[in-house]
PDB file of N, CA and C in Angstrom:
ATOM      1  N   UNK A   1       0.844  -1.176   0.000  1.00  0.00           N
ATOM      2  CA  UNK A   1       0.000   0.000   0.000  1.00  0.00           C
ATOM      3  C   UNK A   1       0.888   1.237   0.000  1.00  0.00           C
ATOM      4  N   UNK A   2       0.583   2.397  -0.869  1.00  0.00           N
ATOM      5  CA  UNK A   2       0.802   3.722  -0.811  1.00  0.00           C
ATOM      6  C   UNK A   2       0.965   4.209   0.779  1.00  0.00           C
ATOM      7  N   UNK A   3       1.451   5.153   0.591  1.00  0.00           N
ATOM      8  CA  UNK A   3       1.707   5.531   1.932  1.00  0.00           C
ATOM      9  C   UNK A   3       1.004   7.300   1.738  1.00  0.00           C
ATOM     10  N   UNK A   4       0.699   7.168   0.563  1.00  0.00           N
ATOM     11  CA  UNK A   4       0.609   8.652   0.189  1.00  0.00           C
ATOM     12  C   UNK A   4      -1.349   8.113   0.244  1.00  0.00           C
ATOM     13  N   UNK A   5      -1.877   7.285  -0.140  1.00  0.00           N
ATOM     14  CA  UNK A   5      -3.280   7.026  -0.088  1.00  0.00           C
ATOM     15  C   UNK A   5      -4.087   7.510   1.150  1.00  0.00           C
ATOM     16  N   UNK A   6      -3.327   7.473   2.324  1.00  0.00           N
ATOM     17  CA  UNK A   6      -3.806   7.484   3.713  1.00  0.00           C
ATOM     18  C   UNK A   6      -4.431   6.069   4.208  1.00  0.00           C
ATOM     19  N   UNK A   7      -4.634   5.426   3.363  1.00  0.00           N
ATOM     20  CA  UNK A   7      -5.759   3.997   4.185  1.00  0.00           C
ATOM     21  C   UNK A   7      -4.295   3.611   4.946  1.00  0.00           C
ATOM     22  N   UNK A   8      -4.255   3.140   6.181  1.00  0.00           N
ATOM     23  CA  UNK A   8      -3.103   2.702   6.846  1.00  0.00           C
ATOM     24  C   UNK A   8      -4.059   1.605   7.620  1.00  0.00           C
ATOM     25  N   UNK A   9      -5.277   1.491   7.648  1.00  0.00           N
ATOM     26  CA  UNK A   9      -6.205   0.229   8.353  1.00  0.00           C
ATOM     27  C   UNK A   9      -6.278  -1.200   7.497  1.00  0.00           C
ATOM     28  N   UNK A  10      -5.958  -2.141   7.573  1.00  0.00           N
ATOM     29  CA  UNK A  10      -6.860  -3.171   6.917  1.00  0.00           C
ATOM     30  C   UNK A  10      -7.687  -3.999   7.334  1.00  0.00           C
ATOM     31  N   UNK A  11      -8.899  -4.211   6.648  1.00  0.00           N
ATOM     32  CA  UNK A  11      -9.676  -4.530   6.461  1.00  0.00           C
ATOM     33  C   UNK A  11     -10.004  -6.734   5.917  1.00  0.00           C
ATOM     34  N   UNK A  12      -9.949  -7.578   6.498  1.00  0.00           N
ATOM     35  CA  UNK A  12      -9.793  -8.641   6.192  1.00  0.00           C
ATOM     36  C   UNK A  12     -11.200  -9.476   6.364  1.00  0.00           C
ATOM     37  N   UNK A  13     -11.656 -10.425   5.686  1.00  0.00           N
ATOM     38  CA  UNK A  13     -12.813 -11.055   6.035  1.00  0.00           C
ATOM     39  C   UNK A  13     -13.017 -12.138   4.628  1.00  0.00           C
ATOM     40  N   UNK A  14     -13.351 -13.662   4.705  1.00  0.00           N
ATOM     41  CA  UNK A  14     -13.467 -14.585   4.175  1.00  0.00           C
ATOM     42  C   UNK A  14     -14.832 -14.330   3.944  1.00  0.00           C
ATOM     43  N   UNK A  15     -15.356 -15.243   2.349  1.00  0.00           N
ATOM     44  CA  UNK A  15     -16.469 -15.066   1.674  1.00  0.00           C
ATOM     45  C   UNK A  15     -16.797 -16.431   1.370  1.00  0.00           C
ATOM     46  N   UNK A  16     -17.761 -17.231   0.705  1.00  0.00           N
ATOM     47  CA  UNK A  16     -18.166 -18.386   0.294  1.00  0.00           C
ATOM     48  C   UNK A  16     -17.801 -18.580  -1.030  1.00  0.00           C
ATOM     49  N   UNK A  17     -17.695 -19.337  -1.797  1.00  0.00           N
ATOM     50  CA  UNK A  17     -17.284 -19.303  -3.286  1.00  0.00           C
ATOM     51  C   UNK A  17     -18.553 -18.717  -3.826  1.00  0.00           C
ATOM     52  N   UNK A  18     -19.828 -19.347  -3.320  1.00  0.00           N
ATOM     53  CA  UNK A  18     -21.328 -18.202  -3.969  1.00  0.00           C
ATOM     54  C   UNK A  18     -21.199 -17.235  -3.645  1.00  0.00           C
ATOM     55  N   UNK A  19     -20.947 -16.474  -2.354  1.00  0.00           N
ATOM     56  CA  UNK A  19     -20.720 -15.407  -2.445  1.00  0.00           C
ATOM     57  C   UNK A  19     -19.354 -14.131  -3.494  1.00  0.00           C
ATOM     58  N   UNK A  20     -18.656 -14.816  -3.558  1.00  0.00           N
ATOM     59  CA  UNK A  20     -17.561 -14.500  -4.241  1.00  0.00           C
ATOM     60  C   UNK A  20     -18.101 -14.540  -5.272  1.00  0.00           C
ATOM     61  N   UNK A  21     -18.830 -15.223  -6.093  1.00  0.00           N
ATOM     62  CA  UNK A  21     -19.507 -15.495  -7.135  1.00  0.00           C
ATOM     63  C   UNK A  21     -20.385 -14.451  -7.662  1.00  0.00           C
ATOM     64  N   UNK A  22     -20.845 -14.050  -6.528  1.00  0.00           N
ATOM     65  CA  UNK A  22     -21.853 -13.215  -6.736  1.00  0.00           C
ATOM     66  C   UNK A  22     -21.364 -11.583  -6.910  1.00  0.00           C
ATOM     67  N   UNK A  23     -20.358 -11.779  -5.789  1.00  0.00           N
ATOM     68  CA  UNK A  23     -19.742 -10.223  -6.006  1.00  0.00           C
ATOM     69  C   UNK A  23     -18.933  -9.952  -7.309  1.00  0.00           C
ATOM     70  N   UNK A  24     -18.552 -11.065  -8.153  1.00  0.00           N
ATOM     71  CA  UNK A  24     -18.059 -11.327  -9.403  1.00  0.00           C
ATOM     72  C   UNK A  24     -19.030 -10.510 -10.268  1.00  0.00           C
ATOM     73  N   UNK A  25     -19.955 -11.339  -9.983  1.00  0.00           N
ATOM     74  CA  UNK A  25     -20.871 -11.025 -10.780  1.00  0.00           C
ATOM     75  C   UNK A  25     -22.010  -9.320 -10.939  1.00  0.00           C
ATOM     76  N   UNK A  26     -21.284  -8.928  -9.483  1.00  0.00           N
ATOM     77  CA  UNK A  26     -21.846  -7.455  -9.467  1.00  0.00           C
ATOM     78  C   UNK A  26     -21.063  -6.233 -10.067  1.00  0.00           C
ATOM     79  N   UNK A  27     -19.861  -7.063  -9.499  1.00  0.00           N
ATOM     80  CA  UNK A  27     -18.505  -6.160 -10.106  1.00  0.00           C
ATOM     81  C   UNK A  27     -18.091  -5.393 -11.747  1.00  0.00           C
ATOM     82  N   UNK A  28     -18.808  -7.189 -12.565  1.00  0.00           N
ATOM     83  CA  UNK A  28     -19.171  -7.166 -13.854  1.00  0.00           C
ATOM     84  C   UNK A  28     -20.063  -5.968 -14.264  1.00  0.00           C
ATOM     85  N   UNK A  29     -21.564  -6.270 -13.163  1.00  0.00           N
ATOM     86  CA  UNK A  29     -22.677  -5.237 -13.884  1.00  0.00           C
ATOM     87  C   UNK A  29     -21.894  -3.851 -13.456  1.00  0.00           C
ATOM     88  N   UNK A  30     -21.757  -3.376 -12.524  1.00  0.00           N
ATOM     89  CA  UNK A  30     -20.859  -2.314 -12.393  1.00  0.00           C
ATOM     90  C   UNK A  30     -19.676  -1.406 -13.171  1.00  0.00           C
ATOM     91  N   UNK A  31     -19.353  -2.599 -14.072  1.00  0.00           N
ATOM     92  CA  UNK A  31     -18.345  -2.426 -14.681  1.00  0.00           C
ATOM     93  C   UNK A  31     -16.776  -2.356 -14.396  1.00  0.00           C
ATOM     94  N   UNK A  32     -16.237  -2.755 -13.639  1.00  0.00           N
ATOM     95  CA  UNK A  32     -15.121  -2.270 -12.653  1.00  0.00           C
ATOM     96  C   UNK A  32     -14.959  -3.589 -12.579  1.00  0.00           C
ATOM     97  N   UNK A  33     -13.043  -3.741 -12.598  1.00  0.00           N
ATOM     98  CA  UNK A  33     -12.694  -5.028 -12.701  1.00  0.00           C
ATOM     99  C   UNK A  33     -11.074  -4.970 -11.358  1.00  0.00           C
ATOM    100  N   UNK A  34     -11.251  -3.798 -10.551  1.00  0.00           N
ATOM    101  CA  UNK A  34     -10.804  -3.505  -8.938  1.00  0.00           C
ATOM    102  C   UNK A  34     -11.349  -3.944  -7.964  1.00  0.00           C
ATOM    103  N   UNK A  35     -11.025  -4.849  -7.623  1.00  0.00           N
ATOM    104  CA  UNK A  35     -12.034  -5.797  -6.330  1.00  0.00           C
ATOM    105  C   UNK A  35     -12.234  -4.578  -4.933  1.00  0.00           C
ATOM    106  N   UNK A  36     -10.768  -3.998  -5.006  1.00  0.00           N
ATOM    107  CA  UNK A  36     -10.542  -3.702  -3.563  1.00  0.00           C
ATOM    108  C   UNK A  36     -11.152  -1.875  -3.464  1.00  0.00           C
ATOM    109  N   UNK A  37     -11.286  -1.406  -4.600  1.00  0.00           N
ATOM    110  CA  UNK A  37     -12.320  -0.543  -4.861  1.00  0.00           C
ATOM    111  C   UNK A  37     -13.638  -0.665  -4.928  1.00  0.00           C
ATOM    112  N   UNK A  38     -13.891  -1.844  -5.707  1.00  0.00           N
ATOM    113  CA  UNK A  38     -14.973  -1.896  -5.686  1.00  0.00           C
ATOM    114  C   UNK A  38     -15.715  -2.086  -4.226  1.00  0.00           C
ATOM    115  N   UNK A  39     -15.312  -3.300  -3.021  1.00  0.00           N
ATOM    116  CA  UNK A  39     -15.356  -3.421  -1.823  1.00  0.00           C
ATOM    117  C   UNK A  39     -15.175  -2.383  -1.403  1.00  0.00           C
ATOM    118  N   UNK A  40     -14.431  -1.335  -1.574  1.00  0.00           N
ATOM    119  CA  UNK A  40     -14.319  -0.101  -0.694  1.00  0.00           C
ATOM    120  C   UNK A  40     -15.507   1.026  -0.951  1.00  0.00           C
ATOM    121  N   UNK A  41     -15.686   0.665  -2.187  1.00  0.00           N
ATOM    122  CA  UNK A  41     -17.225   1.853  -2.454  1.00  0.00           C
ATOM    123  C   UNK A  41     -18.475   0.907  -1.865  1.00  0.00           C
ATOM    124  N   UNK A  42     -18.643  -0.110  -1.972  1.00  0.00           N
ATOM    125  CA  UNK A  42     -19.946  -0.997  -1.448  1.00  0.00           C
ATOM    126  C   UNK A  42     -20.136  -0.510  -0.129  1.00  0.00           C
ATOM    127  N   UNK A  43     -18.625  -0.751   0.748  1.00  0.00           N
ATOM    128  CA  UNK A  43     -18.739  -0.305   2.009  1.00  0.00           C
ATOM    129  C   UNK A  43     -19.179   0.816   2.652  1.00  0.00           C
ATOM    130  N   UNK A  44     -18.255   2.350   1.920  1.00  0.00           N
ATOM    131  CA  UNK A  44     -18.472   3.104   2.269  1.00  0.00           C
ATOM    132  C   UNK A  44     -20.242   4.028   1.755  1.00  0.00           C
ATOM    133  N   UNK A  45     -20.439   3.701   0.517  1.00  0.00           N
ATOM    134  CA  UNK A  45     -21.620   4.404  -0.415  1.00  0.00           C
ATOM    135  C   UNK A  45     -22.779   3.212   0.094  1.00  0.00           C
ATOM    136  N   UNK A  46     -22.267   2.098   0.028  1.00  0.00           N
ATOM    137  CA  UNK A  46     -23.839   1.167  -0.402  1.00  0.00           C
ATOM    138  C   UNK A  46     -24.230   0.969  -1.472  1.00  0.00           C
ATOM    139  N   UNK A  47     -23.697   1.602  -2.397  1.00  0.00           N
ATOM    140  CA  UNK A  47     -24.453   1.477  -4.023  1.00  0.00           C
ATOM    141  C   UNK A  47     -23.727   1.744  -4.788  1.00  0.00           C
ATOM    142  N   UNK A  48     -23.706   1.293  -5.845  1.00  0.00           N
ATOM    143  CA  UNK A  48     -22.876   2.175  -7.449  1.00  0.00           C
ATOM    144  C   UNK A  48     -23.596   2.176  -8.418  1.00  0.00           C
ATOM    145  N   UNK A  49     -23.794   3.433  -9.000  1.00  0.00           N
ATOM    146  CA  UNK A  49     -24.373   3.325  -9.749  1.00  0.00           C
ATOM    147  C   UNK A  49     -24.105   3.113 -10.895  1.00  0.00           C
ATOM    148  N   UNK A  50     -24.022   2.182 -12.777  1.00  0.00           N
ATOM    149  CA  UNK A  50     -23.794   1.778 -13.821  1.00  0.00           C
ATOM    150  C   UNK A  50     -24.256   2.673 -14.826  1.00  0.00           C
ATOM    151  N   UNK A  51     -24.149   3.626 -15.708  1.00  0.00           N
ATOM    152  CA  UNK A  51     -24.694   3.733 -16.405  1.00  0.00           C
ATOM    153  C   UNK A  51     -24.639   3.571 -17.493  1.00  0.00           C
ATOM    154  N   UNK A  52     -25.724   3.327 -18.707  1.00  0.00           N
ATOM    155  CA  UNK A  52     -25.097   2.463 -19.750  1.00  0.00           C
ATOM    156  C   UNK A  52     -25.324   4.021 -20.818  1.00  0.00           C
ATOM    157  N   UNK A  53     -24.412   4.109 -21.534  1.00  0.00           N
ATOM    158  CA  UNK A  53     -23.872   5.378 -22.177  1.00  0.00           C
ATOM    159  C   UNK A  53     -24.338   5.267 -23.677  1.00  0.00           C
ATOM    160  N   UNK A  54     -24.760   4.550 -23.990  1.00  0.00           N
ATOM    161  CA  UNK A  54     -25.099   4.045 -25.082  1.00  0.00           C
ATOM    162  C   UNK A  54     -25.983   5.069 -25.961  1.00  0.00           C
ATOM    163  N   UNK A  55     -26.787   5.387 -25.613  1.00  0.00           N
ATOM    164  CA  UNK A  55     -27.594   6.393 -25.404  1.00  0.00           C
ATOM    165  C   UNK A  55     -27.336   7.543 -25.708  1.00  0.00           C
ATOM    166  N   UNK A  56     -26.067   7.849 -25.253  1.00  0.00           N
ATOM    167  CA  UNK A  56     -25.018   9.379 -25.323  1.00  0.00           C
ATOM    168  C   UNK A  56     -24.292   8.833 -26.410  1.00  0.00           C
ATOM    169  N   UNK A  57     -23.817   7.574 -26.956  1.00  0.00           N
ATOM    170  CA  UNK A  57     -22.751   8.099 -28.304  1.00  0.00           C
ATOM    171  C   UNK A  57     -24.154   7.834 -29.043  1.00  0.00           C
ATOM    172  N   UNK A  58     -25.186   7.324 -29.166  1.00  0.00           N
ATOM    173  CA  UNK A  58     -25.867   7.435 -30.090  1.00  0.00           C
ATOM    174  C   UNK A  58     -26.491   9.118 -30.632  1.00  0.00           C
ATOM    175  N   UNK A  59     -26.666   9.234 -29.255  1.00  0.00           N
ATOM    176  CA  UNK A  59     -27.220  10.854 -29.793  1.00  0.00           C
ATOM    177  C   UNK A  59     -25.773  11.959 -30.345  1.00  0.00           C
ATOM    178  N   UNK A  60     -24.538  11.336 -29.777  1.00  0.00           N
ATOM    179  CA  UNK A  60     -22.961  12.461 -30.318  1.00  0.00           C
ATOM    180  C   UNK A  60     -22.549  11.666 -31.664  1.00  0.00           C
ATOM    181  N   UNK A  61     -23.378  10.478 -32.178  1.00  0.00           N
ATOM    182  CA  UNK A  61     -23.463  10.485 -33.821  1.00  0.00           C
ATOM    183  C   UNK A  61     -23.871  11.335 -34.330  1.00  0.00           C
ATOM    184  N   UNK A  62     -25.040  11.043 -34.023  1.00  0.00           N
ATOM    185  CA  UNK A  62     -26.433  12.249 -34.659  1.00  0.00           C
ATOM    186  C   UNK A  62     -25.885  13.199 -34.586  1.00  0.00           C
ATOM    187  N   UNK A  63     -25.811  14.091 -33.574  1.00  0.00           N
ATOM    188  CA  UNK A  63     -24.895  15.789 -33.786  1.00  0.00           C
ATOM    189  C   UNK A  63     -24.115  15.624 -34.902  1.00  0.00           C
ATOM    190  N   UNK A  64     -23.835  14.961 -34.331  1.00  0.00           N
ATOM    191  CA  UNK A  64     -21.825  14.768 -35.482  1.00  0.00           C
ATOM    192  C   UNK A  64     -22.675  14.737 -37.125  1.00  0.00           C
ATOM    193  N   UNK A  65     -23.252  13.958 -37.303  1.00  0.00           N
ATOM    194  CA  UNK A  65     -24.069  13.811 -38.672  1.00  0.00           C
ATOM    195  C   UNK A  65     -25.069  14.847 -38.860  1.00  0.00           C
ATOM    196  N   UNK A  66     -25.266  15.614 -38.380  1.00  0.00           N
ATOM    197  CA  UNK A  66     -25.869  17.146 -38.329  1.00  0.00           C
ATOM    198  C   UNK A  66     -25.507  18.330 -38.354  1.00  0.00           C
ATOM    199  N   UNK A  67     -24.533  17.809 -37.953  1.00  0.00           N
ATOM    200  CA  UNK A  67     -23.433  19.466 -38.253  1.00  0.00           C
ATOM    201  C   UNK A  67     -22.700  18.918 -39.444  1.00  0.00           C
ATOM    202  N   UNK A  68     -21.915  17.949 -39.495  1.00  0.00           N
ATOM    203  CA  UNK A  68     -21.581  17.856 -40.805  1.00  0.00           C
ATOM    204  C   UNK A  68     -22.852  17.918 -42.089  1.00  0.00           C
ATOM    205  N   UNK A  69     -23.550  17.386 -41.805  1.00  0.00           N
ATOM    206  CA  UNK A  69     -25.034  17.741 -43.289  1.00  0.00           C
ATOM    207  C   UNK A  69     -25.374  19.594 -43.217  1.00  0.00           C
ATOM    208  N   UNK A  70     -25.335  20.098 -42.214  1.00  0.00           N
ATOM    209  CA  UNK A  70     -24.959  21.749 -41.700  1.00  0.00           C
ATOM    210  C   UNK A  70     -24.548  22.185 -42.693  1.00  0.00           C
ATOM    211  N   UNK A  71     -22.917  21.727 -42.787  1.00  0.00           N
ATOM    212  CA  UNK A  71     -21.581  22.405 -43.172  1.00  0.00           C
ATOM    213  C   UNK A  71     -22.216  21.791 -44.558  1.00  0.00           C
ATOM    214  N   UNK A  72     -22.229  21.129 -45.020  1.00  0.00           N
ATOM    215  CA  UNK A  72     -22.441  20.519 -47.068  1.00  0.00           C
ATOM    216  C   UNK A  72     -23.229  21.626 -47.008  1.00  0.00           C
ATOM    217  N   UNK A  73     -24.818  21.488 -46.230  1.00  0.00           N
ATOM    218  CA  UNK A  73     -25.551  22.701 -47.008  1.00  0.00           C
ATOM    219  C   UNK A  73     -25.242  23.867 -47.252  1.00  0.00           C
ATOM    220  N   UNK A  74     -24.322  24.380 -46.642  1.00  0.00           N
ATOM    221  CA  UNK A  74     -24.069  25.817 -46.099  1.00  0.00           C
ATOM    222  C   UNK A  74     -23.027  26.001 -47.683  1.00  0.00           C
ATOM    223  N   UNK A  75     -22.153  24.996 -47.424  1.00  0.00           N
ATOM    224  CA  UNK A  75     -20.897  25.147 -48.470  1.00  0.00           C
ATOM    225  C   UNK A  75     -22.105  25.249 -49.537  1.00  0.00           C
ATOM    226  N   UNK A  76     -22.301  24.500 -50.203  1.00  0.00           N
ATOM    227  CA  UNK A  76     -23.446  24.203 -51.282  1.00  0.00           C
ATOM    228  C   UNK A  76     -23.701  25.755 -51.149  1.00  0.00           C
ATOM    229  N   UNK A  77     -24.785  25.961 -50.494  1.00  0.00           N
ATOM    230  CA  UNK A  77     -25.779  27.550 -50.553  1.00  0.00           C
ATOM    231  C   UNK A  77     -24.724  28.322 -51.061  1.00  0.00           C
ATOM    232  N   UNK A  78     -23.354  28.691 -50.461  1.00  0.00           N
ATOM    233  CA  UNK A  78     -22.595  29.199 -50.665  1.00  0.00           C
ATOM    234  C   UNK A  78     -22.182  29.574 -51.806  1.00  0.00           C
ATOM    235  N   UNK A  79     -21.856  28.101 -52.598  1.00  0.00           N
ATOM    236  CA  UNK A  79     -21.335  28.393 -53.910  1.00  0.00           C
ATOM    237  C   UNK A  79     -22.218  28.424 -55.138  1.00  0.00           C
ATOM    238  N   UNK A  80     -23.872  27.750 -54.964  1.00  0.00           N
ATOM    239  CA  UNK A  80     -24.450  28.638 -55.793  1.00  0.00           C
ATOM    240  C   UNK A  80     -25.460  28.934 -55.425  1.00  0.00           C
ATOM    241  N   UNK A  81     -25.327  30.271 -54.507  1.00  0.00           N
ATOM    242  CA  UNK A  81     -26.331  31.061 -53.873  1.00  0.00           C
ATOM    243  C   UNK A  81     -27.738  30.361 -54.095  1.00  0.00           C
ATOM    244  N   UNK A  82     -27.994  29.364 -53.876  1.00  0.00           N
ATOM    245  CA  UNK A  82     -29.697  28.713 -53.955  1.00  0.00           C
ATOM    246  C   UNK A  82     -29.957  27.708 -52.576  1.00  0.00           C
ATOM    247  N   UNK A  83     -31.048  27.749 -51.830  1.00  0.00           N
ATOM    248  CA  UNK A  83     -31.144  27.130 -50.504  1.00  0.00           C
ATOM    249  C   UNK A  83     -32.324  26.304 -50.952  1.00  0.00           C
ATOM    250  N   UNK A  84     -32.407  25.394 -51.009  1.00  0.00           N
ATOM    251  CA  UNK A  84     -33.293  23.816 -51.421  1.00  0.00           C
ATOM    252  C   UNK A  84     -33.812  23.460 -50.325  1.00  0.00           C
ATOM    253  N   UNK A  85     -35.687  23.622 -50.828  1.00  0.00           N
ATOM    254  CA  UNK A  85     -36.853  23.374 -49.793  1.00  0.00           C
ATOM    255  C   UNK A  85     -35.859  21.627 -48.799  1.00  0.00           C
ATOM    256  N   UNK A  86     -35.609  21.060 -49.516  1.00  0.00           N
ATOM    257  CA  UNK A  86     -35.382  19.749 -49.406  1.00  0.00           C
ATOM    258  C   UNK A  86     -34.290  19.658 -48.344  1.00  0.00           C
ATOM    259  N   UNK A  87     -33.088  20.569 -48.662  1.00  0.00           N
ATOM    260  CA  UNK A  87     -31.943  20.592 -47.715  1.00  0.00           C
ATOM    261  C   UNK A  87     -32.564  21.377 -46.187  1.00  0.00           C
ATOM    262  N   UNK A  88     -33.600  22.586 -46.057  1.00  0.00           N
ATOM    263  CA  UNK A  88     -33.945  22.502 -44.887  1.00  0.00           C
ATOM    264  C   UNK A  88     -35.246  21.402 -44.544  1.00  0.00           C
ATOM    265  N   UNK A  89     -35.775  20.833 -44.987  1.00  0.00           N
ATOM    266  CA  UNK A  89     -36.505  19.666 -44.681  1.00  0.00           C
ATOM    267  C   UNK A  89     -35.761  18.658 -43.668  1.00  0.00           C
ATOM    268  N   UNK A  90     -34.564  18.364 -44.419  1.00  0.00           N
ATOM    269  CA  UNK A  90     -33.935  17.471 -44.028  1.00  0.00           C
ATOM    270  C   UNK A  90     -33.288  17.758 -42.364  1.00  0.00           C
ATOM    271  N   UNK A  91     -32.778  19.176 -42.389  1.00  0.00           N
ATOM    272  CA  UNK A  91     -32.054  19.695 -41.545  1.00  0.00           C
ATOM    273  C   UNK A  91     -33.084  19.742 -40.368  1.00  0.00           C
ATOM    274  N   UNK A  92     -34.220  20.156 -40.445  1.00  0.00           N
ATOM    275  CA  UNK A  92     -35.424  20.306 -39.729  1.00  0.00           C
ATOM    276  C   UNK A  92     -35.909  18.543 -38.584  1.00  0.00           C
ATOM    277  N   UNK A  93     -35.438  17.580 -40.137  1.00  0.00           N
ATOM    278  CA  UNK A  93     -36.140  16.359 -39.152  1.00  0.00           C
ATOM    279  C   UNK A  93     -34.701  15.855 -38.555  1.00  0.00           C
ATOM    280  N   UNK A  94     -33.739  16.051 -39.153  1.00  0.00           N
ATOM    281  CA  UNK A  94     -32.309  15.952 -37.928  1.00  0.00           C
ATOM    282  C   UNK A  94     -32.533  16.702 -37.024  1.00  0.00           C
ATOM    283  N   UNK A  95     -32.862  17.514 -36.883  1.00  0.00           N
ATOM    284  CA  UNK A  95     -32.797  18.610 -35.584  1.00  0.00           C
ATOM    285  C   UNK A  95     -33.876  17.672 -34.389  1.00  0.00           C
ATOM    286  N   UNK A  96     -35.538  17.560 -35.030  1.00  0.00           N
ATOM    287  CA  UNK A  96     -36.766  16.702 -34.392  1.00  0.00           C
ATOM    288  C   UNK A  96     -35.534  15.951 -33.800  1.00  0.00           C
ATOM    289  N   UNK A  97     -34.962  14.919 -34.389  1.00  0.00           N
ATOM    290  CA  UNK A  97     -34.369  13.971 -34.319  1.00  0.00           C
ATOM    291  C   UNK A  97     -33.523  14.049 -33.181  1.00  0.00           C
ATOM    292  N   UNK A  98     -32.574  14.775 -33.345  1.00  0.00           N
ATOM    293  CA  UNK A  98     -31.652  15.149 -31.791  1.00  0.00           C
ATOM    294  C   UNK A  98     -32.595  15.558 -30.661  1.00  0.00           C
ATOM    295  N   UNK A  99     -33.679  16.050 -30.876  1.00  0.00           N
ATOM    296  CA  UNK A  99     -33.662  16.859 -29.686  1.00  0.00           C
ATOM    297  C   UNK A  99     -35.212  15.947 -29.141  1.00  0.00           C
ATOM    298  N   UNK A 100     -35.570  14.570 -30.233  1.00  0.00           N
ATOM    299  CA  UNK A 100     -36.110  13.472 -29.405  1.00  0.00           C
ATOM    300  C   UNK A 100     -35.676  12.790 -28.641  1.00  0.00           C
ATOM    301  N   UNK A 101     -34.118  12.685 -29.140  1.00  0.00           N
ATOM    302  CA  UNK A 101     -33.113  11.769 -28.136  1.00  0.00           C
ATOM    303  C   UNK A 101     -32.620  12.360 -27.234  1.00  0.00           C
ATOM    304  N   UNK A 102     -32.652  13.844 -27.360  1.00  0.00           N
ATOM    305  CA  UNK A 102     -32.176  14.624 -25.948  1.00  0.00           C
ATOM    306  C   UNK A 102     -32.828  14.505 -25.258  1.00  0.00           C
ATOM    307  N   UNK A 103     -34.324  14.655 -25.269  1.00  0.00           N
ATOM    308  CA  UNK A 103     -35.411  14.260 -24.167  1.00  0.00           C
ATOM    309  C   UNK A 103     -35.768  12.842 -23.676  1.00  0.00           C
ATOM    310  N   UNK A 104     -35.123  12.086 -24.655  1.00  0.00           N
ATOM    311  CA  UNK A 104     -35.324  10.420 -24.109  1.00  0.00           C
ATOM    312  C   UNK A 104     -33.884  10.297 -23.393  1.00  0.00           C
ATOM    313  N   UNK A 105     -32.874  11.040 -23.341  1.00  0.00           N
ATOM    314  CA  UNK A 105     -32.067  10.629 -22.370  1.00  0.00           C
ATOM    315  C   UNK A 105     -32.038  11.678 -21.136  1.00  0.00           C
ATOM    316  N   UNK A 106     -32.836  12.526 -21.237  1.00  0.00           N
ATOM    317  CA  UNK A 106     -33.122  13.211 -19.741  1.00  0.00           C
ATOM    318  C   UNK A 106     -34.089  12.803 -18.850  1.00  0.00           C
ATOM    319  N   UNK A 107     -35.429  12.145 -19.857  1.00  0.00           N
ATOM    320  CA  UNK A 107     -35.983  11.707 -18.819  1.00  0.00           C
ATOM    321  C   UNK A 107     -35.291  10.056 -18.302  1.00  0.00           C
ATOM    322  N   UNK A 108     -34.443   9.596 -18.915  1.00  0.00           N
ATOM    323  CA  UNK A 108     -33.537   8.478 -18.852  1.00  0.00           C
ATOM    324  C   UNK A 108     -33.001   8.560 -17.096  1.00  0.00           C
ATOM    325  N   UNK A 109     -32.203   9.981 -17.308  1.00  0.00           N
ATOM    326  CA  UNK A 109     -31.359  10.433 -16.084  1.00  0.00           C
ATOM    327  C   UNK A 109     -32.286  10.991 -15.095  1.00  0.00           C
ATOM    328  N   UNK A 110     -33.008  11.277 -15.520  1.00  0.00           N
ATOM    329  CA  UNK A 110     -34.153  11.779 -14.338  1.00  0.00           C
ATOM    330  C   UNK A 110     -34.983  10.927 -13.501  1.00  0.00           C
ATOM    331  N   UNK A 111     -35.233   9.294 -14.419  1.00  0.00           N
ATOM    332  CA  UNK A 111     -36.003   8.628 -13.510  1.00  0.00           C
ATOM    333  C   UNK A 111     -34.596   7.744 -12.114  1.00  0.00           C
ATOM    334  N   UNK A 112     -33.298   8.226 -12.648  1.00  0.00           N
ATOM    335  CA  UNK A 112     -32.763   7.291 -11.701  1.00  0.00           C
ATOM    336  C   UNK A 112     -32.472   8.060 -10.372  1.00  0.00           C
TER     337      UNK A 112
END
């Protein structure tokens, strides 16, 4: 152990192989593959919370594919001064689009 960490206590105690099993298996949903962290947050918090992010690169595609379709239209308009019902159509249901998934991942974070 660090000496710079401060923990200078230890902490010792035997488990069952099911039990071990099980904390395996929480560690997993958690995500975290630090036993002695992980045991140290159970202890001190009681809980951890997981969250699955999935959600967030799906919607930082979408941006990403919205600002780039942005930038074409813009260049486009640009070079021959004409703005196409079709190119803000499009821009319009990308936008719906982000800002359905912005609200499906707030109320996401809100119910936890």
């Amino acid at each position: 152990m660090r000496k710079t960490e401060g923990r200078t206590i230890g902490l010792y105690f035997k488990v069952s192989p099911e039990e071990m099993a099980l904390i395996e298996k929480k560690m997993e949903q958690a995500g975290t593959r630090n036993k002695r962290a992980y045991l140290r947050k159970m202890a001190v918090d009681g809980y951890i919370v997981h969250l699955d992010m999935e959600s967030v690169k799906e919607l930082t595609k979408l941006l990403r594919s919205l600002s780039a379709n942005t930038n074409q239209i813009a260049r486009r308009c640009n070079e021959t001064r004409n703005l196409y019902a079709e190119d803000v159509e499009d821009l319009r249901k990308g936008y719906a689009a982000a800002q359905a998934g912005l609200l499906s991942l707030i109320r996401k974070f809100a119910s936890l």
